[in-house]
Structure formats: structure tokens, C-alpha cells
Protein backbone atom coordinates (compact mmCIF):
# COMPACT_ATOMS: atom_id res chain seq x y z
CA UNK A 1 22.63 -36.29 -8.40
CA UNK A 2 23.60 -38.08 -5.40
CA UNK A 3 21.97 -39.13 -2.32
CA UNK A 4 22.99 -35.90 -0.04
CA UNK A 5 21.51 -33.56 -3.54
CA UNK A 6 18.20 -35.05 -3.17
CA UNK A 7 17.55 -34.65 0.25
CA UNK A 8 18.63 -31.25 0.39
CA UNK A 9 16.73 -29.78 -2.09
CA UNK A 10 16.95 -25.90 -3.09
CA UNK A 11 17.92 -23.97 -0.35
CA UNK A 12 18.64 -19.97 0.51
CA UNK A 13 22.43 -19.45 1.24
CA UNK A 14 23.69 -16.43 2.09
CA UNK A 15 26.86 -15.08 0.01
CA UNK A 16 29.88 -13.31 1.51
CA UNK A 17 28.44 -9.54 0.70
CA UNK A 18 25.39 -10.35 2.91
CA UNK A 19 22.82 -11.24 0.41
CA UNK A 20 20.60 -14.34 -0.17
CA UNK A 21 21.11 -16.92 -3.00
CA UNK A 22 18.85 -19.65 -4.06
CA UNK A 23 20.32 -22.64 -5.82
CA UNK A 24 21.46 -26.02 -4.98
CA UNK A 25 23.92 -26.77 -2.33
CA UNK A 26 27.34 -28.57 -3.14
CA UNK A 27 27.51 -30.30 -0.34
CA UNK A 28 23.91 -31.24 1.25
CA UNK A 29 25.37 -32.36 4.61
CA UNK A 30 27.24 -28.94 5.14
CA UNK A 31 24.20 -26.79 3.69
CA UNK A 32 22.09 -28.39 6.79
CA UNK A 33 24.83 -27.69 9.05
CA UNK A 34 24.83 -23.92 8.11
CA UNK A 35 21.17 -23.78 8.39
CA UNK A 36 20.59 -25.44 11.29
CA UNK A 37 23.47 -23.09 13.02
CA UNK A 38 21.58 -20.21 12.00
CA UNK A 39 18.42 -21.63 13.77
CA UNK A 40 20.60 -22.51 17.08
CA UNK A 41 19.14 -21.76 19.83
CA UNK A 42 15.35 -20.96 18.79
CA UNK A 43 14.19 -24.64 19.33
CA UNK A 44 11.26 -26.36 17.35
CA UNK A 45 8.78 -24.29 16.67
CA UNK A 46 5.60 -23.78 18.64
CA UNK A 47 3.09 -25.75 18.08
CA UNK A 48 4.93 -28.58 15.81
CA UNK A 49 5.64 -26.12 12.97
CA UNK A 50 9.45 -27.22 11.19
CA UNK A 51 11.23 -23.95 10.50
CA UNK A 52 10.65 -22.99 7.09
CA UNK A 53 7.43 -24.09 6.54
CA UNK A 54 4.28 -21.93 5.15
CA UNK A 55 3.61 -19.13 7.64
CA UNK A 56 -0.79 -18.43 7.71
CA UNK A 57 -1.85 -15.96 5.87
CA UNK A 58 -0.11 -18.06 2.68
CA UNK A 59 3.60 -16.92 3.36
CA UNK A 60 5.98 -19.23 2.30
CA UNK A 61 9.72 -18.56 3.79
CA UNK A 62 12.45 -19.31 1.80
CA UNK A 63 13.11 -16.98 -1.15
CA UNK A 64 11.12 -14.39 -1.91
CA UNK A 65 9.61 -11.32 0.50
CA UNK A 66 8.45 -13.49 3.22
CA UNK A 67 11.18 -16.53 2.39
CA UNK A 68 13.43 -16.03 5.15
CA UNK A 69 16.19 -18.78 5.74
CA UNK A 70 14.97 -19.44 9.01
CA UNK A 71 11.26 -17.85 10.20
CA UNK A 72 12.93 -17.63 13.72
CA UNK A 73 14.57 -14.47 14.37
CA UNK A 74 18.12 -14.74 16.42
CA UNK A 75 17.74 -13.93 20.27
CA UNK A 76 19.30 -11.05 22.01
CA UNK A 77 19.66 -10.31 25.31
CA UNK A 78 16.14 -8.59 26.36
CA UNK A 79 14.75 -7.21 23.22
CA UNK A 80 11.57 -8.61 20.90
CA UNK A 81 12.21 -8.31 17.54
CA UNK A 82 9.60 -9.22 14.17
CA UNK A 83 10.15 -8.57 10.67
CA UNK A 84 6.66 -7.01 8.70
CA UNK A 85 6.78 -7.01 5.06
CA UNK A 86 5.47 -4.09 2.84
CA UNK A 87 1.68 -5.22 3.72
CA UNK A 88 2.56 -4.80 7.47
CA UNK A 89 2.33 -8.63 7.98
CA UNK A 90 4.47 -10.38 10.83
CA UNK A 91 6.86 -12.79 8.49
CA UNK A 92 9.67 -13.21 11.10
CA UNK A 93 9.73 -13.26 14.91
CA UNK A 94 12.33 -14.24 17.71
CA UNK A 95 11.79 -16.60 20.95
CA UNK A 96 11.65 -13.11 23.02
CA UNK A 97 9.14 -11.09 21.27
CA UNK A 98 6.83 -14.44 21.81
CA UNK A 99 7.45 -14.32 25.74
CA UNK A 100 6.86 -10.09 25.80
CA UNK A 101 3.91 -10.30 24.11
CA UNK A 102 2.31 -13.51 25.16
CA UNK A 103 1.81 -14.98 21.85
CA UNK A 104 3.10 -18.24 20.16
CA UNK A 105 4.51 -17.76 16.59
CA UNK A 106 2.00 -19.62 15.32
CA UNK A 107 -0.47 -16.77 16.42
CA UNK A 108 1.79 -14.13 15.10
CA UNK A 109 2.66 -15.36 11.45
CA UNK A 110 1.09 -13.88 8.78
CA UNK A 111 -0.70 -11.03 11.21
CA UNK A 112 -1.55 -7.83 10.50
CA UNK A 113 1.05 -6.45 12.88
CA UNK A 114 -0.56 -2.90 13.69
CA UNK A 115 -4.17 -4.38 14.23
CA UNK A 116 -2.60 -7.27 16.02
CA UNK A 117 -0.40 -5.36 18.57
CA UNK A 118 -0.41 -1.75 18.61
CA UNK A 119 -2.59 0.49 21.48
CA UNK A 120 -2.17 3.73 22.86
CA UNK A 121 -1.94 4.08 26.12
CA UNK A 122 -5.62 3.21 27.52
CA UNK A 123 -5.47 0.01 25.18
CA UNK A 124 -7.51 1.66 22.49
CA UNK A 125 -6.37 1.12 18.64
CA UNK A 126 -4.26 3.95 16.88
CA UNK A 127 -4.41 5.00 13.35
CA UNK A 128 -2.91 3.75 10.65
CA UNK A 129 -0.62 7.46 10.21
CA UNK A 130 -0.07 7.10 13.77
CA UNK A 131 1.86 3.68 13.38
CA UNK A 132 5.86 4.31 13.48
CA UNK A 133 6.29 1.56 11.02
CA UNK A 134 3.88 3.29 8.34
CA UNK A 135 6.02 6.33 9.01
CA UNK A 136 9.71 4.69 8.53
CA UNK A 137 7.99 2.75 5.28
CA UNK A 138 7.16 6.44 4.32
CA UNK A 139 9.89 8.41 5.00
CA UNK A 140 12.65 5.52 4.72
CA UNK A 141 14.28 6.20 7.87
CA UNK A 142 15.46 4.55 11.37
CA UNK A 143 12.98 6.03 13.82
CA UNK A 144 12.47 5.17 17.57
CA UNK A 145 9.98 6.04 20.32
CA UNK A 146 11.10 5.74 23.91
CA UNK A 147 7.54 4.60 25.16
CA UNK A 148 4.68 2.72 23.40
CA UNK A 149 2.00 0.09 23.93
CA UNK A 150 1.80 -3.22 22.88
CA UNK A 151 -1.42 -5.42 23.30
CA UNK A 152 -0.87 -8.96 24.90
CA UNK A 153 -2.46 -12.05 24.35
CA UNK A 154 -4.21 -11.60 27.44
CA UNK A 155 -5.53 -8.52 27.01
CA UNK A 156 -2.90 -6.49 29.31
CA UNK A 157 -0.77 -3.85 27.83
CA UNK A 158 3.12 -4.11 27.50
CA UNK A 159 4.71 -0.46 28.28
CA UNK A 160 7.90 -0.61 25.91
CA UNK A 161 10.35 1.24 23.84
CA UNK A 162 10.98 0.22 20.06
CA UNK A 163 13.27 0.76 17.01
CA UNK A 164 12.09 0.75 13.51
CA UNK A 165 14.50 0.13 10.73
CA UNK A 166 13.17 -0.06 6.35
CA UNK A 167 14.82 -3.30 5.28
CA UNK A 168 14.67 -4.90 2.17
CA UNK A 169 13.05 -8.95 2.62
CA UNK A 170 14.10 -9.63 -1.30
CA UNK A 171 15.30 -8.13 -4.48
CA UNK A 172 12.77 -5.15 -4.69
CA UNK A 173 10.67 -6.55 -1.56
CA UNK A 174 10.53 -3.94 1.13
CA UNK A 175 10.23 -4.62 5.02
CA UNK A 176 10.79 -3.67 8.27
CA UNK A 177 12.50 -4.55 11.37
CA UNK A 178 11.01 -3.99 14.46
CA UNK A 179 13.30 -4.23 18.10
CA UNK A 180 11.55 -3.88 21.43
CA UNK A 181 11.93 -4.26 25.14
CA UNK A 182 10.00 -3.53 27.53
CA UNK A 183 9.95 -0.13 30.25
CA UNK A 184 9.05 1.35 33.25
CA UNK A 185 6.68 4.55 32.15
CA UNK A 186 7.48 5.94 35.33
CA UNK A 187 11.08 5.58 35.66
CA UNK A 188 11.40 7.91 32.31
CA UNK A 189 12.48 11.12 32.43
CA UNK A 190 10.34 13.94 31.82
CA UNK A 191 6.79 12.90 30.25
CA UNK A 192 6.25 11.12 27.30
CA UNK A 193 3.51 11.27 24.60
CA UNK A 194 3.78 7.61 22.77
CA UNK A 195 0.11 7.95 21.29
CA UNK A 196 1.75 10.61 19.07
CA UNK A 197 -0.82 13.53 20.21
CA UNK A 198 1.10 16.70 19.41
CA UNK A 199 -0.08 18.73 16.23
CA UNK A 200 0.08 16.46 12.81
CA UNK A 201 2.69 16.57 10.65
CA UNK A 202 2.82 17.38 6.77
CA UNK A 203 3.50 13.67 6.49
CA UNK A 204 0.53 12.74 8.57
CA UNK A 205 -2.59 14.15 6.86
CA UNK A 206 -1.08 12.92 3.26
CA UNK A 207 -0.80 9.47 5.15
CA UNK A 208 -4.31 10.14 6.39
CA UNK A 209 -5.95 11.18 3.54
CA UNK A 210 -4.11 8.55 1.36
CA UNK A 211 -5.59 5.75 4.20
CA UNK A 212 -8.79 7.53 3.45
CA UNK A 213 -9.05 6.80 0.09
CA UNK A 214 -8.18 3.04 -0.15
CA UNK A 215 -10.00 2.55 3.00
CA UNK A 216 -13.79 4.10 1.93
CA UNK A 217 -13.51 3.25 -1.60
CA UNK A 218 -12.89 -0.59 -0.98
CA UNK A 219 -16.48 -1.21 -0.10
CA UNK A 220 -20.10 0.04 -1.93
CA UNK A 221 -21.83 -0.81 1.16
CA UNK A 222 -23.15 2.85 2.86
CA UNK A 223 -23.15 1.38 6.04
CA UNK A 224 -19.55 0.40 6.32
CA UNK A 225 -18.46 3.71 4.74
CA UNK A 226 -19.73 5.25 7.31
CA UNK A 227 -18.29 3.55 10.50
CA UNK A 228 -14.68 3.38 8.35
CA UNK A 229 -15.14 6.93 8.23
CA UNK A 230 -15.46 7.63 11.53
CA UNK A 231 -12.94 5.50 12.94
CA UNK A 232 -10.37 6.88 10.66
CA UNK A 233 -11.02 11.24 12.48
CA UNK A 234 -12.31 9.69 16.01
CA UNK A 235 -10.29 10.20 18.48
CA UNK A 236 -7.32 11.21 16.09
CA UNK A 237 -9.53 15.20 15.00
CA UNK A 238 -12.15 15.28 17.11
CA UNK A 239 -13.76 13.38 20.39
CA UNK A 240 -16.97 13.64 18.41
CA UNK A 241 -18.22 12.75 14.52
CA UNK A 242 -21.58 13.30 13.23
CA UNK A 243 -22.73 12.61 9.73
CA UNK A 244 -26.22 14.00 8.12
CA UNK A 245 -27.06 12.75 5.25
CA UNK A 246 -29.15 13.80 2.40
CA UNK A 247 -32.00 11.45 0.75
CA UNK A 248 -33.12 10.77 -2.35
CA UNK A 249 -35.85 12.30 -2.15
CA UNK A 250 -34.71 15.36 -0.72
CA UNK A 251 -34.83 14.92 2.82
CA UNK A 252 -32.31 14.71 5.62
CA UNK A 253 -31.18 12.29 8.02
CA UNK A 254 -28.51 12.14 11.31
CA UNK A 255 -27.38 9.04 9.91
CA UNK A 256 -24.34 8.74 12.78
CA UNK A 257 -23.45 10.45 16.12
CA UNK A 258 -20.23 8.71 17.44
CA UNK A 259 -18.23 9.59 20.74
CA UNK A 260 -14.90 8.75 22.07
CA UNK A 261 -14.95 7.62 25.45
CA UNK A 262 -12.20 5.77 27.37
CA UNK A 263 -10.56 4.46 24.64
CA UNK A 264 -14.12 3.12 23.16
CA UNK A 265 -16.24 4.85 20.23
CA UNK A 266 -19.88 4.95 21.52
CA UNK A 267 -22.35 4.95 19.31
CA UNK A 268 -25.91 7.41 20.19
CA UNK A 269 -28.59 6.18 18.53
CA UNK A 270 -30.51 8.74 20.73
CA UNK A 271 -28.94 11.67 18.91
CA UNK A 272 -30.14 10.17 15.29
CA UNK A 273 -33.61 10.95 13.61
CA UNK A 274 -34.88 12.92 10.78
CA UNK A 275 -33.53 16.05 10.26
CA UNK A 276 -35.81 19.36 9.42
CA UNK A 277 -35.45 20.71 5.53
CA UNK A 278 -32.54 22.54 4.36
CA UNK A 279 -33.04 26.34 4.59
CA UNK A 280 -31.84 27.74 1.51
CA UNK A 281 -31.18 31.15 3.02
CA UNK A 282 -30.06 30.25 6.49
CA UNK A 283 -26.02 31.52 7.14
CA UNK A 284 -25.43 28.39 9.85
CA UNK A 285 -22.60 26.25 9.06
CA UNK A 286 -24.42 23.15 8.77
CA UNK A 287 -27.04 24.58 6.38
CA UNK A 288 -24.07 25.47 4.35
CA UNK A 289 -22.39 22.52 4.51
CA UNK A 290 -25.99 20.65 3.52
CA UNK A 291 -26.14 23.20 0.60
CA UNK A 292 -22.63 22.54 -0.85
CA UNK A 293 -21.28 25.34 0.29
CA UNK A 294 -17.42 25.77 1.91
CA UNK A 295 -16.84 24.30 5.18
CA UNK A 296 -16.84 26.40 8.30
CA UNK A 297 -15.71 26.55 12.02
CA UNK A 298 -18.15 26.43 14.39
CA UNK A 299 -18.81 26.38 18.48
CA UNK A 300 -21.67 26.78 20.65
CA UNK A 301 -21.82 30.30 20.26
CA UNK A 302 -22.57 30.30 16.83
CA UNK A 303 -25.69 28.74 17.55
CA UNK A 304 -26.89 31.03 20.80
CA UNK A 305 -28.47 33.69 19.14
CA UNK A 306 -31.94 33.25 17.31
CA UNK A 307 -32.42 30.04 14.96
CA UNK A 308 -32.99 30.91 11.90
CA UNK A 309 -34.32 28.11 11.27
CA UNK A 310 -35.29 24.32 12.85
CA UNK A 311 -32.15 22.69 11.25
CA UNK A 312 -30.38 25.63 13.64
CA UNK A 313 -32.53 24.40 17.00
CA UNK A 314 -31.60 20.98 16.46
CA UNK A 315 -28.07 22.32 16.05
CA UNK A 316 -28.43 23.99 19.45
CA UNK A 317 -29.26 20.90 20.88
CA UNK A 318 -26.50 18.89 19.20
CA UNK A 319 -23.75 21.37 21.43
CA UNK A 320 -25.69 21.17 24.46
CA UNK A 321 -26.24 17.66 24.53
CA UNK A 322 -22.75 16.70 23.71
CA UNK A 323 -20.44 19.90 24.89
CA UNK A 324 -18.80 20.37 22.02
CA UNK A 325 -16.61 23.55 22.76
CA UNK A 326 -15.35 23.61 18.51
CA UNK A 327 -16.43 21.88 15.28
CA UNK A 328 -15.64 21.65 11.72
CA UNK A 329 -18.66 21.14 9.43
CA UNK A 330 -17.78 20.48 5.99
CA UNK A 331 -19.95 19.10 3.22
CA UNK A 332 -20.01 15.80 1.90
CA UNK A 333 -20.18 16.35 -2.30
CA UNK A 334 -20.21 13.79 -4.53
CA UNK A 335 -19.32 13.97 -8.14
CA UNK A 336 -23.19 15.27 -9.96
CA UNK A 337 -24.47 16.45 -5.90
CA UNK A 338 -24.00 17.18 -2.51
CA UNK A 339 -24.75 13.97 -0.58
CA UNK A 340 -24.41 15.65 3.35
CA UNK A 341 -22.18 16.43 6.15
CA UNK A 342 -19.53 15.51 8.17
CA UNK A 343 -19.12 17.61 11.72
CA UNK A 344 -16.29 16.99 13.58
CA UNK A 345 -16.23 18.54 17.46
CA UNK A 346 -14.33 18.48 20.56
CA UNK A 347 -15.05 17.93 23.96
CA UNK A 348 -12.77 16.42 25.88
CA UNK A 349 -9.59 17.92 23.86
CA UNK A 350 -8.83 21.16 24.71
CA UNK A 351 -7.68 22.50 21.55
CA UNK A 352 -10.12 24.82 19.31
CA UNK A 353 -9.83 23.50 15.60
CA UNK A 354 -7.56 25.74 13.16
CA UNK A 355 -8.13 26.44 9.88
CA UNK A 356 -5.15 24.33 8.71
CA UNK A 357 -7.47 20.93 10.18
CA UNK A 358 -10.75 22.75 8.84
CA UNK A 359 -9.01 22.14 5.11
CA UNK A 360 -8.18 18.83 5.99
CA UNK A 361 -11.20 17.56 7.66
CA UNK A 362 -13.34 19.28 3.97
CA UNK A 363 -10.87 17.08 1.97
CA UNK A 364 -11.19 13.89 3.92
CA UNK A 365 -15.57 14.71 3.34
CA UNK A 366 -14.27 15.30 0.08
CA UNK A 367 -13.02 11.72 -0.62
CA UNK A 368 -15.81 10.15 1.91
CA UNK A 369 -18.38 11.73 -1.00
CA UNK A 370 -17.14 10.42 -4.12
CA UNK A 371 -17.03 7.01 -1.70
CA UNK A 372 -20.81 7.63 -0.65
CA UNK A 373 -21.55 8.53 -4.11
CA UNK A 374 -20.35 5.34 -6.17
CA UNK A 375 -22.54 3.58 -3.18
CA UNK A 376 -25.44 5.30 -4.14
CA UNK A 377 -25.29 4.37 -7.79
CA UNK A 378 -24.16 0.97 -7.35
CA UNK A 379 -27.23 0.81 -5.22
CA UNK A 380 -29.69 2.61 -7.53
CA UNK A 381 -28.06 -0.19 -10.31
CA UNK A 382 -28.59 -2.94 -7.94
CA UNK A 383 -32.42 -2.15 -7.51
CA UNK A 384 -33.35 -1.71 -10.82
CA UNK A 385 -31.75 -5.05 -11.94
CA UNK A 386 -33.79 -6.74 -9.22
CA UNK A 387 -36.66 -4.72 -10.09
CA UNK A 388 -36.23 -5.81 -13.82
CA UNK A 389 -35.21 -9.07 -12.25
CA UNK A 390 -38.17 -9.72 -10.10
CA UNK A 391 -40.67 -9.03 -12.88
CA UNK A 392 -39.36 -11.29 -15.41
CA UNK A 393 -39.62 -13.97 -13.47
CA UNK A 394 -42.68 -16.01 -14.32
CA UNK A 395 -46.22 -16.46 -12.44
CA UNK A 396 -46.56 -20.25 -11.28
CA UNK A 397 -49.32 -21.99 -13.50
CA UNK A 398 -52.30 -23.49 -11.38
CA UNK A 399 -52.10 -27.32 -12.55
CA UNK A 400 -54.52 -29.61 -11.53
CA UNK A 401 -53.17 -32.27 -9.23
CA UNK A 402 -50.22 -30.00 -8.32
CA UNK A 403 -49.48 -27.66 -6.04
CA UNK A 404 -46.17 -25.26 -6.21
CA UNK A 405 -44.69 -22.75 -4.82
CA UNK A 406 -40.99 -20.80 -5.39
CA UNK A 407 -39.27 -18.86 -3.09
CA UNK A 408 -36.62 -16.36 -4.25
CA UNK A 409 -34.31 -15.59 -1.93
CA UNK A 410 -31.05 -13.71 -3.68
CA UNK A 411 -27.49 -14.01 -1.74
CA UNK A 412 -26.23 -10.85 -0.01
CA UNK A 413 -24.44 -8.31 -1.35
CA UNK A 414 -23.11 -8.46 -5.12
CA UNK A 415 -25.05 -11.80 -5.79
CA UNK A 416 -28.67 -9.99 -4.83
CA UNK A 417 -28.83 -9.54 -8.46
CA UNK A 418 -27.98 -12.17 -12.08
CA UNK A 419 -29.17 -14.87 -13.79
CA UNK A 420 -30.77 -17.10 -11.54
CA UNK A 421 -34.55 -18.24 -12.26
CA UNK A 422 -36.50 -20.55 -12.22
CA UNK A 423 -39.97 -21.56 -14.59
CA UNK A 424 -42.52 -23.94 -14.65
CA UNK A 425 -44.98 -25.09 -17.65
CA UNK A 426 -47.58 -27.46 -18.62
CA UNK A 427 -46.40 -29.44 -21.59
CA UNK A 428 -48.31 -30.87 -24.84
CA UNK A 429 -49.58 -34.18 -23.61
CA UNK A 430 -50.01 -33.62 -19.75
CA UNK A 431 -46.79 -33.31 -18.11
CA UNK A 432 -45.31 -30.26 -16.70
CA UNK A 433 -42.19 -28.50 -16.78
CA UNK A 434 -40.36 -27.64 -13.87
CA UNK A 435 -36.96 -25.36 -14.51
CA UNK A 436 -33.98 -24.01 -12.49
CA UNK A 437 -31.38 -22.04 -14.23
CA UNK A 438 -28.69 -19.60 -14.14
CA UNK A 439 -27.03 -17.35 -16.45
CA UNK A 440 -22.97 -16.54 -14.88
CA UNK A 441 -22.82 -12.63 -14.19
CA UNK A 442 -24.35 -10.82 -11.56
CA UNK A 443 -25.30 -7.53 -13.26
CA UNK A 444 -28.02 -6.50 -15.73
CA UNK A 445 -26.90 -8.23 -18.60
CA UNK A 446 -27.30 -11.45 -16.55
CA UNK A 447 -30.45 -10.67 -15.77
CA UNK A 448 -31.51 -9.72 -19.40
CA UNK A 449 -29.39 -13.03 -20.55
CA UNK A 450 -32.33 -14.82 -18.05
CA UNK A 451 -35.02 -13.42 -19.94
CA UNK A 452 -33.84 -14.58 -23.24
CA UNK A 453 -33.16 -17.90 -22.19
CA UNK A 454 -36.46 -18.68 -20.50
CA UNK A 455 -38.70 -17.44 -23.60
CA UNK A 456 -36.12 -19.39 -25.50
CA UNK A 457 -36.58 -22.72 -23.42
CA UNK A 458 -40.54 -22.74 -23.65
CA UNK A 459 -40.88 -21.92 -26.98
CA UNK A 460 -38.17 -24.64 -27.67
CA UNK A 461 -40.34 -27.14 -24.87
């Protein structure tokens, strides 16, 4: 191969029906030619980064999904555009888009687009059904919104209208193309709802109870359940979320009282404590709910006549102290039990739930259950492997002359339980032992593996 071959190298070329070839130039000279004209005009890229290069997040361009010829997008007169590929990171973006946003490529590149840039119109985050590029993924279409929000670098908001076109990055690689430039809100016509806030499609809850699924059941922690939970119905159902809990020993607990406010969710620890026992023949909603029974609809004048019972009075109190004018209350099951209950209620929006949202808000406390539920028994698992763990770990000898002392401290989360250990043991003639080990696994069997071993080593020493 001659001189021009070698430094070329394999490059993307682009064939005369519009689609993108690897394979080795012919001529090196005139392959850097037409991909350097392609580039014309972008300049070097910020921050020292040569066109083509790895992209963060571990995007290479060239090609495959994220292997554009060039990772500069061509300019146009006033309009941003970025490419997203099927994970909704930023793999392509033009000179423009940097200057509208206020962010170098180099901060862009391998970004979670949505998280990175998108805001309603008080600068608070929007769900992931509420994203127009989710929806054109979804329903494979062209869609555009003539007023929207993007987040700067600086913290300000960019007012701006967009286009959103399904492309395909590769061979069976799907993408997007997002175009934007920016508007005046108030020289539009007529007024205009960007945050999406009218009644939710067909389309929408599947997309939101589909997010619900992969979001709660990609951690075992409680905790983070939880908040995931709430941020996926708060503000999008309800102004307000509250989640009570049931114990393991029977008991109940408001776990979580969250509130929209100005575009921030507040979180009232005040509203949180120990709940009164389940009445098993009370008819209130949240009773019900705690009891496994259907969800309901509920409002502040459910709770004004007589309590039935103290779970009711603190009920009264949970409407007066935060308005609510309509809730849904709908139990949280798991697969053997009912684990609590999710209530949903609005303040601030004027709108009374409907029965339609009641069904959806009792199958998104559906999916949060089996979620909670595989928590609580990778937790129960957890504990009695450190239990068993714990115990099988020896007592420290008292050797004359010597003075020890061991300190287990287990890593967080899925390490707190395995094989580590550690021994120590007078030996025939004097000396003593001293032993740190670990078995690979962190589960019971590691921790049973531990056992065996250390038996095994001082009957062996």
C-alpha cells in the first residue's frame, strides 16, 4: 500500500444513494479533501478535540450509531441542531446549537440530552413521556412544538421552537434529529402550552408506566424507590404524593410527603411519623388502600364527617394541612402482601382526578409494589447473610504479650455481605496466627464458602 493508503486509514464515505460506507479510500489525498469539505466551516473543535475523535460517554464517531463522518453538524442560518441516538445521548451538534445554549461540544457529547437541556417553563425538569423526542422515537413521526424551554449553561432558560425528526445513525441504529431556534413567547399568537399540560394521551401513560418499570426496578434500595417514584407522578398527576408504608411487623409509617412548589419538589418531614393501626372495618379510602383493597377517589369531604377511626383523623389533618381539593389513594401490593399506599392529591391544579387517572395512578402503585417488594426480600436476604456472617466470624484469642483487635466494617450496598474474614490462632510451639481472607461472591454461599475455609485453615495450621 502506498504512502497516501497508510495515512488515510479506514474512513466513512458516503455513496451516491445517501448512505455511509466504510472501507479504504482509493485515493487518500482526495478522501481528506471530501472530508475536510464536509467539516468546512465548523472550525477545530472546542477545546482541542480533532473531529472524529471519541465523544465522552465512550462514543466513538465514525461507523457505527454514534460514528458520524464528521461530529460537527453543518450550520444553517439561525437554527441549533444535535443528533441523540436511541439512548437519548447528544452524538452530533452544530457551531449554533453551542452559541443558543451556552455550551461547548465538549460539554454536550455523550449527554443525556433530556436531563441535560430540557425545562418547562419555570426551569423545572419534565418527564421522560413529556419529552417530544421520546414521543417521535415512539410513534416514528416528524413532530414540532412552536414553544419550549431549553436550560443554558448558565442557568437561564432559552424560549424556542423545535423540530423532531426519527433518523436512522447506522444500519439498524435509530436516532433523532433535533432543529431549534430560538422565540419570542410573547410575539406568538394565541397562548401556548409547551410543558405539554392538557389531558394525557393513550401514548403517554403506556410511556409512563413503561418509564415506571425500568426506572423502580433498577435499584433494591427502598429509599431511592421511593423518591424515583415520586418524581416520576409529581407535578405531572398530582401537586402532592404521599406514601404510607406498612412494616414488618405490622405497623405503619408516612414514609414520604412531597409537594410541588415553583418548579421545586419539597420535601415535609413535618407531615411524616408513625401512623395509627389499620382498622379492619373502617370504609375510608386509605384504610382500604392499607388493606389491599381497590383504589378510590377521595377529597376533603370524605373525611368531614365522624372518624371512624385515628388512621381517619390523621387523614383529616393530611387535607387540611396541605389543601388537597382531590386524591387518588391506591394500594401498594406486592407479589405474597400488601406493602402500603400511594395518595396522589391536588392543590394547586384545578382539575378533580377522573376515574380514567384513578386506574392509572393503581397501576403505576401496582409496579412501585412488586419494586418495593423485591427490596424487601433482597433486604431480609442481606441481613440474614450478615447475621450468619457476623457469627461465624471468630472471637479474638487473649495471648499473652499481645494485644488485638479487628474491626469489621462491610462496603455499602451489595458488598455488606461475602466472604471476607479474618482469624487469628495460637500455634503449636508459641507463635500465633494472624489471617485475612476472602472468598469471591457476595451472597450466602460466600459467606458459607468463609466458614468452610476458616475451619479448614486451622485444622490444616
Amino acid at each position: 500500500m502506498d504512502g497516501a493508503g497508510d495515512r488515510s486509514g479506514p474512513r466513512a464515505t458516503h455513496t451516491e444513494d445517501g448512505r455511509t460506507d466504510g472501507g479504504q479510500a482509493e485515493d487518500g489525498q482526495a478522501e481528506d479533501e471530501r472530508v475536510e469539505s464536509g467539516r468546512a466551516g465548523n472550525g477545530p473543535a472546542p477545546g482541542g478535540r480533532p473531529p472524529g475523535g471519541p465523544v465522552p460517554g465512550g462514543r466513538v464517531p465514525g461507523r457505527t450509531v454514534s460514528d458520524w463522518p464528521a461530529w460537527r453538524l453543518p450550520e444553517l442560518a439561525d437554527a441549533g441542531m444535535y443528533v441523540v441516538d436511541d439512548r437519548g445521548l447528544i452524538v452530533a451538534v452544530n457551531a449554533q446549537a453551542e452559541r443558543l445554549v451556552g455550551r461547548r461540544a465538549t460539554d454536550l457529547l455523550g449527554r443525556d440530552a433530556h436531563e441535560l437541556l430540557h425545562r418547562d417553563s419555570r426551569g423545572g425538569s419534565i418527564p421522560r413521556i413529556r419529552c417530544m423526542v421520546r414521543q417521535a422515537f415512539l410513534s416514528g413521526r416528524t413532530l414540532h412544538s412552536e414553544l419550549a424551554w431549553f436550560e443554558r449553561g448558565d442557568g437561564s432558560l432559552l424560549s424556542m421552537a423545535w423540530t423532531v425528526a426519527p433518523c436512522e445513525l447506522a444500519p439498524g441504529e435509530r436516532g433523532a434529529l433535533v432543529i431549534f431556534h430560538q422565540v419570542d413567547p410573547a410575539a406568538l399568537p394565541g397562548p401556548w402550552a409547551a410543558d405539554a399540560e392538557g389531558p394525557m394521551s393513550e401514548l403517554d401513560r403506556l410511556a409512563l408506566l413503561a418509564e415506571t418499570t425500568a426506572t423502580l426496578t433498577a435499584t433494591l434500595d427502598v429509599q431511592e424507590i421511593l423518591r424515583q417514584l415520586v418524581r416520576l407522578v409529581v407535578p405531572l398527576l398530582a401537586d402532592w404524593a404521599v406514601v404510607d408504608l406498612l412494616t414488618e411487623e405490622g405497623g405503619v409509617v408516612r414514609q414520604l410527603v412531597v409537594h410541588h412548589e415553583n418548579g421545586e419538589l419539597v420535601h415535609h418531614e413535618d407531615l411524616e411519623r408513625a401512623m395509627p393501626p389499620v382498622p379492619e372495618a373502617s370504609s375510608m379510602p386509605l384504610s382500604r388502600a392499607l388493606r389491599g383493597v381497590t383504589a378510590a377517589l377521595a377529597g376533603p369531604e370524605t373525611y368531614r364527617g365522624r372518624p371512624d377511626s385515628a388512621l381517619a383523623v390523621v387523614q383529616q389533618e393530611l387535607f387540611q394541612a396541605t389543601g388537597m381539593h382531590s386524591a387518588s389513594i391506591a394500594p401498594i401490593r406486592g407479589v405474597r402482601e400488601t406493602v402500603g399506599a400511594l395518595t396522589l392529591g391536588r392543590a394547586s391544579q384545578a382539575e378533580a382526578f377522573t376515574r380514567s387517572e384513578l386506574l392509572l395512578v393503581e397501576d403505576i402503585a401496582r409496579r412501585a409494589g412488586l419494586a418495593l417488594d423485591n427490596a424487601r426480600l433482597y433486604e431480609r436476604q442481606r441481613r440474614v447473610a450478615e447475621t450468619m456472617q457476623r457469627h461465624l466470624l471468630p472471637q479474638l484469642p487473649s495471648v499473652p504479650g499481645l494485644r488485638m483487635t479487628a474491626c469489621y466494617r462491610p462496603s455499602p450496598r451489595a458488598s455488606q455481605v461475602g466472604g471476607d474474614w479474618y482469624d487469628a490462632f495460637p500455634l503449636p510451639g508459641g507463635a500465633t496466627a494472624l489471617v485475612i481472607g476472602d472468598v469471591v461472591g457476595h451472597d450466602l454461599d460466600a459467606a458459607a464458602g468463609m466458614a468452610q475455609i476458616c475451619n479448614m485453615l486451622r485444622a490444616y495450621a
